[in-house]
Protein backbone atom coordinates (compact mmCIF):
# COMPACT_ATOMS: atom_id res chain seq x y z
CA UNK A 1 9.38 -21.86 -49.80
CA UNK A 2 10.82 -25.49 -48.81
CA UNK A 3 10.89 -25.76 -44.59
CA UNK A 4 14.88 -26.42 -43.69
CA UNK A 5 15.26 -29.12 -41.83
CA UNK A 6 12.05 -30.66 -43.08
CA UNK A 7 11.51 -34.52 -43.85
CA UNK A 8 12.53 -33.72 -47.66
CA UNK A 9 15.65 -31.74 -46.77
CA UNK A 10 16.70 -34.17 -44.03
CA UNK A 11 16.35 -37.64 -46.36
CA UNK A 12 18.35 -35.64 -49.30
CA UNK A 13 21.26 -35.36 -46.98
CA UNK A 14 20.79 -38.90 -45.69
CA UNK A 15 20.61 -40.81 -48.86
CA UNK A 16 23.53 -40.03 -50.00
CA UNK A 17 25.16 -40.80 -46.16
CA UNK A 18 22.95 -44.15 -46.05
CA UNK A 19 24.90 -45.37 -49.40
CA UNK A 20 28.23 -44.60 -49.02
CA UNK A 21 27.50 -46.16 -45.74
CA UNK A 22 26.04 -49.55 -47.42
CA UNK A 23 28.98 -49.13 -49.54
CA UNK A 24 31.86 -49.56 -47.09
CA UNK A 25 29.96 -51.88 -44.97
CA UNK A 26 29.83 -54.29 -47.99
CA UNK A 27 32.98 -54.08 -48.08
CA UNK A 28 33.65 -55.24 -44.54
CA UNK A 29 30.99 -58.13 -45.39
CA UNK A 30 33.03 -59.04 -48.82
CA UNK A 31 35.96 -58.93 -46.95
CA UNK A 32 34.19 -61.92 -44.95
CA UNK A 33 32.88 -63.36 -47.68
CA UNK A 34 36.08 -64.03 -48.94
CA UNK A 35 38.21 -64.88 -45.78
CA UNK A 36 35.28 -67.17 -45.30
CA UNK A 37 36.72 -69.33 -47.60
CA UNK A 38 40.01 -69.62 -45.89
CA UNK A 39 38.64 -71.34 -42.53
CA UNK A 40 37.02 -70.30 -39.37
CA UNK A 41 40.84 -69.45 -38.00
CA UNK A 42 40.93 -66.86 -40.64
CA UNK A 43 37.29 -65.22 -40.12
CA UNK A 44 38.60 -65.31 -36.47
CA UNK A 45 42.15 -63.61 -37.11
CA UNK A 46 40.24 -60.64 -39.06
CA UNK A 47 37.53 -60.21 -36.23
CA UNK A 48 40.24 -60.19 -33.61
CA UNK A 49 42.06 -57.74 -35.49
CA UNK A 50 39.48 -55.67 -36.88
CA UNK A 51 38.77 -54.99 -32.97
CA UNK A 52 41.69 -52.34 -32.96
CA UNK A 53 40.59 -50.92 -36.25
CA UNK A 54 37.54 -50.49 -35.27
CA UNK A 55 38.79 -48.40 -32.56
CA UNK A 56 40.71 -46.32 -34.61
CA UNK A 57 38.01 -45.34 -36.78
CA UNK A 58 36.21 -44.56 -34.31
CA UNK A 59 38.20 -42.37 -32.31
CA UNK A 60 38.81 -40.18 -36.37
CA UNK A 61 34.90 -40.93 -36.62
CA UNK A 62 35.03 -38.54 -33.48
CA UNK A 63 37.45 -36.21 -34.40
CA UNK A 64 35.32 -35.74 -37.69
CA UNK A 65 32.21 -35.15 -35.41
CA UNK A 66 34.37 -32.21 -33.94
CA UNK A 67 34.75 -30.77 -37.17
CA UNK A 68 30.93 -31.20 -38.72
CA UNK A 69 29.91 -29.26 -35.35
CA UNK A 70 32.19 -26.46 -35.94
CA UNK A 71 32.44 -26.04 -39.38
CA UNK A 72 28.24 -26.03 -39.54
CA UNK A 73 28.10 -23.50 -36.68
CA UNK A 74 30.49 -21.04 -38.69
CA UNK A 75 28.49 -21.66 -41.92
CA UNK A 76 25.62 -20.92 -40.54
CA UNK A 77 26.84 -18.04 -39.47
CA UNK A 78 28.30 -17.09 -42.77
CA UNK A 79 31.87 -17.42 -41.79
CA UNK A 80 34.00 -19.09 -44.26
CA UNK A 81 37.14 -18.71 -43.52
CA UNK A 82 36.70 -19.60 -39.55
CA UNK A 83 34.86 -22.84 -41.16
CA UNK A 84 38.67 -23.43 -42.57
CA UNK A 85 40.15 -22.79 -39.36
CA UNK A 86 38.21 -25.76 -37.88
CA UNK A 87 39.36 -27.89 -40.66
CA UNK A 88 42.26 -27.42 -40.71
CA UNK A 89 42.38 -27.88 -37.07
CA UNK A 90 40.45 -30.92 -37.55
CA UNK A 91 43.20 -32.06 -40.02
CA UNK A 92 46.08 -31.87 -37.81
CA UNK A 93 44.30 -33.49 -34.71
CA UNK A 94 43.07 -36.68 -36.95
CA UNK A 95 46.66 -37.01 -38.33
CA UNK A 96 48.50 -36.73 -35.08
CA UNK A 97 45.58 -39.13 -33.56
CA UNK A 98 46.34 -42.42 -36.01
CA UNK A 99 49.94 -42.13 -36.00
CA UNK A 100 49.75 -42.24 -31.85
CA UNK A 101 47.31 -45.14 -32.12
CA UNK A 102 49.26 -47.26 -34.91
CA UNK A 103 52.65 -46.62 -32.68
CA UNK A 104 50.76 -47.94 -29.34
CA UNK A 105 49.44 -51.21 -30.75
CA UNK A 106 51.97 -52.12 -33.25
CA UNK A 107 54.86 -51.85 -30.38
CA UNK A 108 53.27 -55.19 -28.88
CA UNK A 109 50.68 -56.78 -31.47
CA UNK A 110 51.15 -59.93 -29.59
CA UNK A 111 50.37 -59.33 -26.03
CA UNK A 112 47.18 -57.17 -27.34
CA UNK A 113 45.76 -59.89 -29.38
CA UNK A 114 46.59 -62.26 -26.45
CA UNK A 115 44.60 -59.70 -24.24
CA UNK A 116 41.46 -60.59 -26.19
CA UNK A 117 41.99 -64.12 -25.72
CA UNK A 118 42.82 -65.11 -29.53
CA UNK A 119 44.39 -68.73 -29.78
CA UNK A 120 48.55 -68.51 -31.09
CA UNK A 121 47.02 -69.94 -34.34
CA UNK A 122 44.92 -66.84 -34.73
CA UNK A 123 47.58 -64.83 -33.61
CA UNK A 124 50.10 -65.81 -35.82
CA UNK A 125 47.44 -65.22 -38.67
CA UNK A 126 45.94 -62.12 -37.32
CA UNK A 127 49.85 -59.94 -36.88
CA UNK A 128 50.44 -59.68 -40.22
CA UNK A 129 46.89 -58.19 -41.11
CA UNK A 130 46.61 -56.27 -38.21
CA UNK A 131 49.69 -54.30 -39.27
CA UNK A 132 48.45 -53.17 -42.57
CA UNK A 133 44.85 -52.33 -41.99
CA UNK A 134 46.24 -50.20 -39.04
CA UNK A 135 48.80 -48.75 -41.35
CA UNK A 136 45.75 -47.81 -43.64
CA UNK A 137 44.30 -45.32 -40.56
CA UNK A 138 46.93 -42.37 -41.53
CA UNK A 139 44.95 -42.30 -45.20
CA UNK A 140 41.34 -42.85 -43.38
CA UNK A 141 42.40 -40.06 -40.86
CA UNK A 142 42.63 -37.82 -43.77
CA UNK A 143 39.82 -39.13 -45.72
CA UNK A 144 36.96 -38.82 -42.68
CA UNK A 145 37.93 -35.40 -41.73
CA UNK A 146 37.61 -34.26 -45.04
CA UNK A 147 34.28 -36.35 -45.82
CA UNK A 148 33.10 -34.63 -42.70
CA UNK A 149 33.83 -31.45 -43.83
CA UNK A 150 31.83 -31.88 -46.92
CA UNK A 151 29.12 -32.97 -44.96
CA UNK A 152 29.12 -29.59 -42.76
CA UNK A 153 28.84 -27.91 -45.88
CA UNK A 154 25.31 -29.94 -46.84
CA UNK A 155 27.05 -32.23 -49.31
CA UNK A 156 26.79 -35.55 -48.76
CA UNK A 157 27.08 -36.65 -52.72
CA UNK A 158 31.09 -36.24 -53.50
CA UNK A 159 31.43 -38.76 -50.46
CA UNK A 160 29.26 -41.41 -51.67
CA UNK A 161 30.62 -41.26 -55.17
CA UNK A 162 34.30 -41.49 -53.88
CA UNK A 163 32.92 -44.26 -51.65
CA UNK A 164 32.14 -45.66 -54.52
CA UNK A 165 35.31 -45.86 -56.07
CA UNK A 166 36.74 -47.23 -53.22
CA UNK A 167 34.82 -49.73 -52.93
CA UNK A 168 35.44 -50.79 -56.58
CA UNK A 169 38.55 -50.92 -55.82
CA UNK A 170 38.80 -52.77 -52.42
CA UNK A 171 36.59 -55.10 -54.10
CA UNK A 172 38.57 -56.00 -57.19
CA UNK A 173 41.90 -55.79 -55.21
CA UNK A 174 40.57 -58.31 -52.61
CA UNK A 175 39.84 -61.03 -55.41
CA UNK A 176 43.11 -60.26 -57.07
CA UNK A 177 45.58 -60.17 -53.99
CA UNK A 178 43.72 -62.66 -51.24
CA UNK A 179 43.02 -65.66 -54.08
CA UNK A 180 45.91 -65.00 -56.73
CA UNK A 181 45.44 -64.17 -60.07
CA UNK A 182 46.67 -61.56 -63.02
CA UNK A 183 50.47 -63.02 -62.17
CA UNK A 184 49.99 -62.22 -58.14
CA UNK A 185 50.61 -65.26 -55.28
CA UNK A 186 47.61 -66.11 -53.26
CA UNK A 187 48.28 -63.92 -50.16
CA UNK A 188 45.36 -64.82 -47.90
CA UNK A 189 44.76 -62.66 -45.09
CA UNK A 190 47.92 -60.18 -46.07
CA UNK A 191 46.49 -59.86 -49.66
CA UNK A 192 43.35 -58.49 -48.11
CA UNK A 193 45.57 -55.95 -46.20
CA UNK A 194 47.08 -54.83 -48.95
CA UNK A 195 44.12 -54.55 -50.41
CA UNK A 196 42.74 -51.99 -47.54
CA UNK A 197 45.89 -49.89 -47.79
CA UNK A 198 45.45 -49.35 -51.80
CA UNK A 199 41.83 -48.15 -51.89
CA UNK A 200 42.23 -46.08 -48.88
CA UNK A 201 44.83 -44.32 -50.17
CA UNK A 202 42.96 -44.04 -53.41
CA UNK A 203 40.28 -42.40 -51.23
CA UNK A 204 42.76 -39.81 -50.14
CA UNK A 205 44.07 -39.29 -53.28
CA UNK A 206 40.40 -38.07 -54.61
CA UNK A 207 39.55 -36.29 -51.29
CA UNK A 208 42.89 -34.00 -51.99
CA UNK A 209 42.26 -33.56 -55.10
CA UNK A 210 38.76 -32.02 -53.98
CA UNK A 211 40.55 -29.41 -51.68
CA UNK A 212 43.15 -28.43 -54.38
CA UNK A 213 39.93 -27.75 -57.29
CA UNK A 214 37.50 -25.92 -54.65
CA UNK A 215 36.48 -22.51 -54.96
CA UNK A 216 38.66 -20.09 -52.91
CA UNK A 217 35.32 -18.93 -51.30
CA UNK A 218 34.94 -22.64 -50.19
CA UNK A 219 34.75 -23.71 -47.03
CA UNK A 220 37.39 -26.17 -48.31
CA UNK A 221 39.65 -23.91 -50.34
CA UNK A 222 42.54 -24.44 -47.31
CA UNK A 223 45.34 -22.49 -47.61
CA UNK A 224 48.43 -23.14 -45.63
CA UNK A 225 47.75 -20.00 -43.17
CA UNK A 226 44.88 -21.65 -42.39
CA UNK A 227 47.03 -24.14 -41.10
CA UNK A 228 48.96 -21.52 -38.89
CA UNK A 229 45.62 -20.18 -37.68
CA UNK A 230 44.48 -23.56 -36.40
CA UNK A 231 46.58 -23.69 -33.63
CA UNK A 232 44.63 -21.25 -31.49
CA UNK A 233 41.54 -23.48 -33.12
CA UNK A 234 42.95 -26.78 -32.11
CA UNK A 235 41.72 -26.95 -28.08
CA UNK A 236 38.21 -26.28 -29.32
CA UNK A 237 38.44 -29.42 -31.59
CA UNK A 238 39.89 -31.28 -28.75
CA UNK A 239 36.93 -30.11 -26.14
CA UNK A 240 34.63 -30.99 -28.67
CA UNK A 241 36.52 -34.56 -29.58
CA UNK A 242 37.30 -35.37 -26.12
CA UNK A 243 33.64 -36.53 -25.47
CA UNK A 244 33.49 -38.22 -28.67
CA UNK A 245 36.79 -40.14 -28.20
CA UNK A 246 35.34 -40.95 -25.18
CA UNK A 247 31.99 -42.10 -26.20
CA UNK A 248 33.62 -44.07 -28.87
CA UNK A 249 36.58 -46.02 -26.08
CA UNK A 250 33.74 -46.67 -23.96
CA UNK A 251 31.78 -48.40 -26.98
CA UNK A 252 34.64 -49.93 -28.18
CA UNK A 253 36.55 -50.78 -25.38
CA UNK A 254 33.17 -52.52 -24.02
CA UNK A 255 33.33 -54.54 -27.39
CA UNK A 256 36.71 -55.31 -26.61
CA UNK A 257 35.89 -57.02 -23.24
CA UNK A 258 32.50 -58.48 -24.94
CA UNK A 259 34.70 -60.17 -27.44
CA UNK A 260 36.58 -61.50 -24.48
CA UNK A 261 33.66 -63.20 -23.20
CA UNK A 262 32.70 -64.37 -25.92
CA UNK A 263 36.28 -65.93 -26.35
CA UNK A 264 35.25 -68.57 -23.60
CA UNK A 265 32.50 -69.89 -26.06
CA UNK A 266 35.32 -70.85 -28.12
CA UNK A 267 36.39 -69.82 -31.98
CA UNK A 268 32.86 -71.03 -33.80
CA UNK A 269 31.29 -68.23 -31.18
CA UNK A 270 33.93 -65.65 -31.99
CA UNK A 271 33.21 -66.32 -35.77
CA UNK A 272 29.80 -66.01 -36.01
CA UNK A 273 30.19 -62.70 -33.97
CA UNK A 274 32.92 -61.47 -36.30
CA UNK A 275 29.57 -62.14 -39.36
CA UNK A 276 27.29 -61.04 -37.50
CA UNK A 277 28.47 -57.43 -36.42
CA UNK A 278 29.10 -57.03 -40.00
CA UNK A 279 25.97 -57.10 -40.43
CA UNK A 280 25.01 -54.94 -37.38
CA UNK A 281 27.74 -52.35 -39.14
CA UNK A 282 25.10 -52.48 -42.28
CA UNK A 283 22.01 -52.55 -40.44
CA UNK A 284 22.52 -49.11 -38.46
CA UNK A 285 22.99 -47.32 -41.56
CA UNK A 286 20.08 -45.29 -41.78
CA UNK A 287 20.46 -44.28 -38.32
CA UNK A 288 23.92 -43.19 -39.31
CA UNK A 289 22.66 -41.34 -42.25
CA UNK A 290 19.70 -39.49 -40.19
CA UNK A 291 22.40 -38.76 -37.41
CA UNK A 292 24.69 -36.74 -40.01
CA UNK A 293 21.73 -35.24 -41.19
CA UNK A 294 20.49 -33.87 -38.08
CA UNK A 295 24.09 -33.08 -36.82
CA UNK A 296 24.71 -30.95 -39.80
CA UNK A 297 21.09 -29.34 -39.73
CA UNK A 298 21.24 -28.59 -36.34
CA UNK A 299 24.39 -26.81 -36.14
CA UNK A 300 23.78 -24.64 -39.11
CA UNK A 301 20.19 -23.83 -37.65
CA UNK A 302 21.79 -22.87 -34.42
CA UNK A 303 24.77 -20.98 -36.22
CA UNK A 304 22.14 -18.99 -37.63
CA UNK A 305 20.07 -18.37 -34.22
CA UNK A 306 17.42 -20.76 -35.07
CA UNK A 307 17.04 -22.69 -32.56
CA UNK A 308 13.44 -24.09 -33.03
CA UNK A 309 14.03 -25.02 -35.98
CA UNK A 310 17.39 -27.10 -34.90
CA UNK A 311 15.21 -28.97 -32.20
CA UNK A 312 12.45 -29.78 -35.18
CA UNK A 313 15.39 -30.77 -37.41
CA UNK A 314 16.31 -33.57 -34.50
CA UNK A 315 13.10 -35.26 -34.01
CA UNK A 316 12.14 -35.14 -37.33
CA UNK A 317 15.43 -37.30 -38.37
CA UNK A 318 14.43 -39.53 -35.20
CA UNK A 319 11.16 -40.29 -36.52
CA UNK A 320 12.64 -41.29 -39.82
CA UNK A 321 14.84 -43.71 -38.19
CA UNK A 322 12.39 -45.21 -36.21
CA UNK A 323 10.02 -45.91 -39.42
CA UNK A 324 12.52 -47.50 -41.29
CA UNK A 325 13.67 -50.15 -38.35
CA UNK A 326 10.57 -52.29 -38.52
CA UNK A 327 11.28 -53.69 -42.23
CA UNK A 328 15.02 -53.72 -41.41
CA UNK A 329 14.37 -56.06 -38.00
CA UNK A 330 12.01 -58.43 -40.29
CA UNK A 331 15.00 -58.74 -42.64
CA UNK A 332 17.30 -59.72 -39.59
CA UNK A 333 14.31 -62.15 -38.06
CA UNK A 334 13.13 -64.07 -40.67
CA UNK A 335 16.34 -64.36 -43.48
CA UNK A 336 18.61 -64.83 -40.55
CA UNK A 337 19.72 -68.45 -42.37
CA UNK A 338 20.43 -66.94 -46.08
CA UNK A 339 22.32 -64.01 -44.44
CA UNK A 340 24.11 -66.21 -42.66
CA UNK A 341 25.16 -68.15 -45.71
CA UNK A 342 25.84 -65.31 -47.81
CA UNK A 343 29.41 -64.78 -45.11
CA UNK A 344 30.29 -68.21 -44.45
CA UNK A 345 29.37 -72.32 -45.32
CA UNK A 346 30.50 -73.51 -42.31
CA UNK A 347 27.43 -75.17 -40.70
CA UNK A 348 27.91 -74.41 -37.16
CA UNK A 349 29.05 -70.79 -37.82
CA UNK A 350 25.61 -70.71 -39.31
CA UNK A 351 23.49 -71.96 -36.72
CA UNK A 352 25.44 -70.13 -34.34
CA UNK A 353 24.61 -66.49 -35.72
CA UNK A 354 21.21 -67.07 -35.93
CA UNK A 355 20.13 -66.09 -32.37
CA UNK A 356 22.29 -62.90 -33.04
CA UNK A 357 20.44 -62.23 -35.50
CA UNK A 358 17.34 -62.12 -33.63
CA UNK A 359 18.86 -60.30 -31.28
CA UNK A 360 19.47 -57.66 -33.45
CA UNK A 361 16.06 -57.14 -34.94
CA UNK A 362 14.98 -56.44 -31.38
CA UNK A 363 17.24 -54.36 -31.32
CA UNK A 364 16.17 -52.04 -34.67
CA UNK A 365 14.28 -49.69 -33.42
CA UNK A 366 16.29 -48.40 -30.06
CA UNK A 367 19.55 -48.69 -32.39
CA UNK A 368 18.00 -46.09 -35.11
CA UNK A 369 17.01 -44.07 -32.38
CA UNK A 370 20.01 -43.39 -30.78
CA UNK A 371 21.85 -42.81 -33.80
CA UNK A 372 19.91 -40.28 -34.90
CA UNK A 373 19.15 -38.58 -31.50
CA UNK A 374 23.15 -38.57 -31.13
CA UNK A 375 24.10 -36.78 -34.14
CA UNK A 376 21.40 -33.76 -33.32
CA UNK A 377 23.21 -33.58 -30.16
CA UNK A 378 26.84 -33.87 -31.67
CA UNK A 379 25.38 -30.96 -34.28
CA UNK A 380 25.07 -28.51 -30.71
CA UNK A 381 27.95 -29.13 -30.07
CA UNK A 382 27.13 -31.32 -27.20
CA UNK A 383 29.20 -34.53 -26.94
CA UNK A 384 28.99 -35.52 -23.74
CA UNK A 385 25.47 -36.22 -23.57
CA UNK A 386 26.16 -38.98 -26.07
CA UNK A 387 29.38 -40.09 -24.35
CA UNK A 388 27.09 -40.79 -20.84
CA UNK A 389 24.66 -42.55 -22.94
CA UNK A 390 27.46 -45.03 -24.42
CA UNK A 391 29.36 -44.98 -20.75
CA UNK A 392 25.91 -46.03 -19.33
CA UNK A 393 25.02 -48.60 -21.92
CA UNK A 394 28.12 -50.37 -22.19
CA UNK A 395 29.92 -50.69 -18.70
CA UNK A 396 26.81 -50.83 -16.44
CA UNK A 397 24.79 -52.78 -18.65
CA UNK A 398 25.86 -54.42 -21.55
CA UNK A 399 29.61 -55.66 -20.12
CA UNK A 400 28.22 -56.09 -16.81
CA UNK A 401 25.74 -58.63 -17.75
CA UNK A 402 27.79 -60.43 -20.44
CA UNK A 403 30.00 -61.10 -17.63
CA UNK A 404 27.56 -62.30 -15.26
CA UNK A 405 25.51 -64.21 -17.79
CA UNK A 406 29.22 -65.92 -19.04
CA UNK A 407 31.43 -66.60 -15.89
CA UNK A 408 28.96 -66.60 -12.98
CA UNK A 409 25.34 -68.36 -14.47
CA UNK A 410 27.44 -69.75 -17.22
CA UNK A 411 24.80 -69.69 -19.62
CA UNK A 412 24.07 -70.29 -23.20
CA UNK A 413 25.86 -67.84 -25.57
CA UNK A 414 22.16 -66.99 -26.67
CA UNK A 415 21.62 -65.30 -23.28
CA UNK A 416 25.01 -62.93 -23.78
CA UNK A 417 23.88 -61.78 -27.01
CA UNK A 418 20.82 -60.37 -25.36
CA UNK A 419 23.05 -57.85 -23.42
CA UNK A 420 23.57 -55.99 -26.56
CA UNK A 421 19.43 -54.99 -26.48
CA UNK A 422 19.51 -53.58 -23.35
CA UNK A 423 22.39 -51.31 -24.37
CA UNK A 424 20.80 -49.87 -27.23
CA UNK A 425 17.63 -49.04 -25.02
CA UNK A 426 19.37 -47.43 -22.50
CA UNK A 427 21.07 -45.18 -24.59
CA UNK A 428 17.62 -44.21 -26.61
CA UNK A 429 15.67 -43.05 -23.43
CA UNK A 430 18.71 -41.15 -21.92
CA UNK A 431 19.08 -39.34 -25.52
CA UNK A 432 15.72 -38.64 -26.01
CA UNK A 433 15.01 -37.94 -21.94
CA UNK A 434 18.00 -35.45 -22.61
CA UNK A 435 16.96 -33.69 -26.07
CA UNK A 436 13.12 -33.39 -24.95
CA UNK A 437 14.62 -31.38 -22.32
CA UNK A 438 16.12 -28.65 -25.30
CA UNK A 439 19.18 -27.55 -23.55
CA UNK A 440 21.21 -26.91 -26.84
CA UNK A 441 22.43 -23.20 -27.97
């Protein structure tokens, strides 16, 4: 009989995770590509931007953490139609989420982009796109909840084929809409927008269409009293959010005020930080994927009672995470020029990512770590755990120092990428420290 939550059963649900994963964050790296070819002012506008989207996703990336914990916990426990519940509840909390976020940043696009320090060049650039990829959040709300919900359930393959498909299409749209072509206007930086807007919504569109052809013993069969039972479900998805939302402000609002710094090194420092976290966005991928397995195993292990086998579950997804950083940090050291050139042929853009880039294959092993130790936390239940680790790492480290290294030493921009190293190991020894310890229930 196969061990659950062995190393086979763990890298089946990853896989899938890890590729849908390298799917969307090629897209972020086409997108890029392309806007490349527009100018630095361009790259510039979509990393200033993408800031707010970014924080977005992350707060629904939080909200669908809510509803993997729950829904695995009542699986476990053989509870169907409470797993609905917590979709549904799940549902209505992502929804309500985007539309208050897109309202709050589109009622003064200007002052927030001037908040980050963006030139009135990039500004005038950035508006246009900033109101259509945050537009595209009310699909993605829908979409991650849903993905997450599927993942609960142990199936991590219907997302990475519709991430497929939405890639496809993000991918053809962008050439179509950004350069011109098939009787469409070169839009630029809009025509990417658009772009966004279209496949997400495709993504819904297949994610629905799931729901509406599941079984009605389906964890995902919702009906619409499921919907009126969710209220009473709806503060336990909001305790178990809250941390999350947290953890992910605090990461995101600390990139926020990193970006400012780096805003004094001028635009060729803000693009070749707007390449290079794309490809930090790729490179903790397998982390990612080992964190969703370990979330989902651990929760329906401790669902179930089993709660030795939910803390085996955890490290074993850790240790997978850490053995596949070493060849992924001697990809970022030693190709850091030809990754570089792959995004962008602007010669100091180039030579100004590649200390980033060794900067982040330091940073490989700590980053995998914490992923993964994170999501077997998330899986208990526990999101604050995570959220201290992220509060810790990012506004008593990593912000702290940028902003000493920046206004007070004024040193090299090398010195401020550094920052981002300590972060990452901060946040691995609290989360390990913290799951050695085997306080989850």
């Amino acid at each position: 009989m196969r061990e659950a939550g062995g190393y086979r059963e763990i890298w089946t649900l990853s896989w899938p995770v890890m590729l849908a994963q390298v799917l969307v964050s090629s897209v972020g790296l086409v997108d890029i590509a392309m806007v490349g070819r527009l100018g630095p002012d361009a790259v510039a506008a979509v990393g200033y931007a993408s800031q707010f989207f970014n924080l977005a996703q992350s707060v629904l990336f939080a909200i669908g953490t809510a509803c993997v914990a729950l829904m695995a916990r009542a699986i476990g426990a053989g509870d169907r139609p409470g797993a609905r519940v917590a979709l549904a509840a799940s549902l209505m909390v992502a929804l309500a989420t985007s539309l208050l976020f897109l309202a709050i940043i589109l009622a003064a696009p200007r002052w927030a982009l001037r908040g980050l320090g963006a030139a009135p060049a990039v500004i005038d650039d950035a508006i246009p796109y900033l109101f259509l990829i945050l537009l595209s959040t009310v699909f993605l709300a829908v979409s991650i909840t849903l993905e997450s919900a599927l993942r609960a359930d142990r199936n991590t393959r219907l997302p990475m084929l519709i991430a497929v498909v939405v890639t496809a299409a993000k991918i053809g749209l962008n050439a179509v809409l950004i350069f011109g072509g098939l009787g469409v206007p070169k839009l630029g930086l809009v025509g990417a927008g658009l772009a966004t807007i279209a496949s997400q919504a495709l993504g819904t569109a297949l994610y629905a269409g799931i729901l509406v052809t599941s079984k009605r013993d389906s964890p995902l069969a919702l009906e619409t009293r499921d919907f009126r039972t969710a209220r009473g479900a709806l503060p336990e998805v909001v305790r178990i959010a809250l941390p999350g939302v947290g953890e992910r402000l605090a990461m995101n609002l600390a990139l926020l005020a990193y970006f400012r710094v780096l805003s004094v090194y001028g635009t060729v420092a803000i693009a070749a930080y707007t390449v290079g976290v794309r490809i930090l966005a790729f490179s903790w991928i397998p982390g990612t994927g080992f964190g969703v397995a370990a979330s989902t195993l651990v929760g329906q292990a401790l669902g179930a009672g089993r709660r030795e086998e939910a803390m085996q579950a955890g490290w074993r997804a850790t240790r997978m995470a850490i053995g596949i950083a070493v060849p992924l940090g001697a990809l970022c050291a030693l190709a850091r020029e030809p990754l570089g050139r792959l995004f962008t042929d602007d010669p100091a853009t180039i030579q100004a990512l590649g200390p980033f880039l060794l900067c982040l294959a330091l940073s490989q092993p700590f980053l995998q770590a914490h992923f993964a130790l994170g999501g077997a936390h998330r899986g208990a239940g526990d999101t604050w755990t995570p959220f201290i680790a992220a509060t810790v790492g990012n506004w008593l480290l990593r912000t702290p120092i940028a902003f000493l290294l920046a206004f007070v030493l004024r040193t090299d921009v090398i010195w401020v990428w550094y920052a981002l190293t300590i972060d990452h190991l901060a946040r691995t020894v609290w989360l390990a420290w913290s799951f050695r310890r085997g306080r989850i229930r």
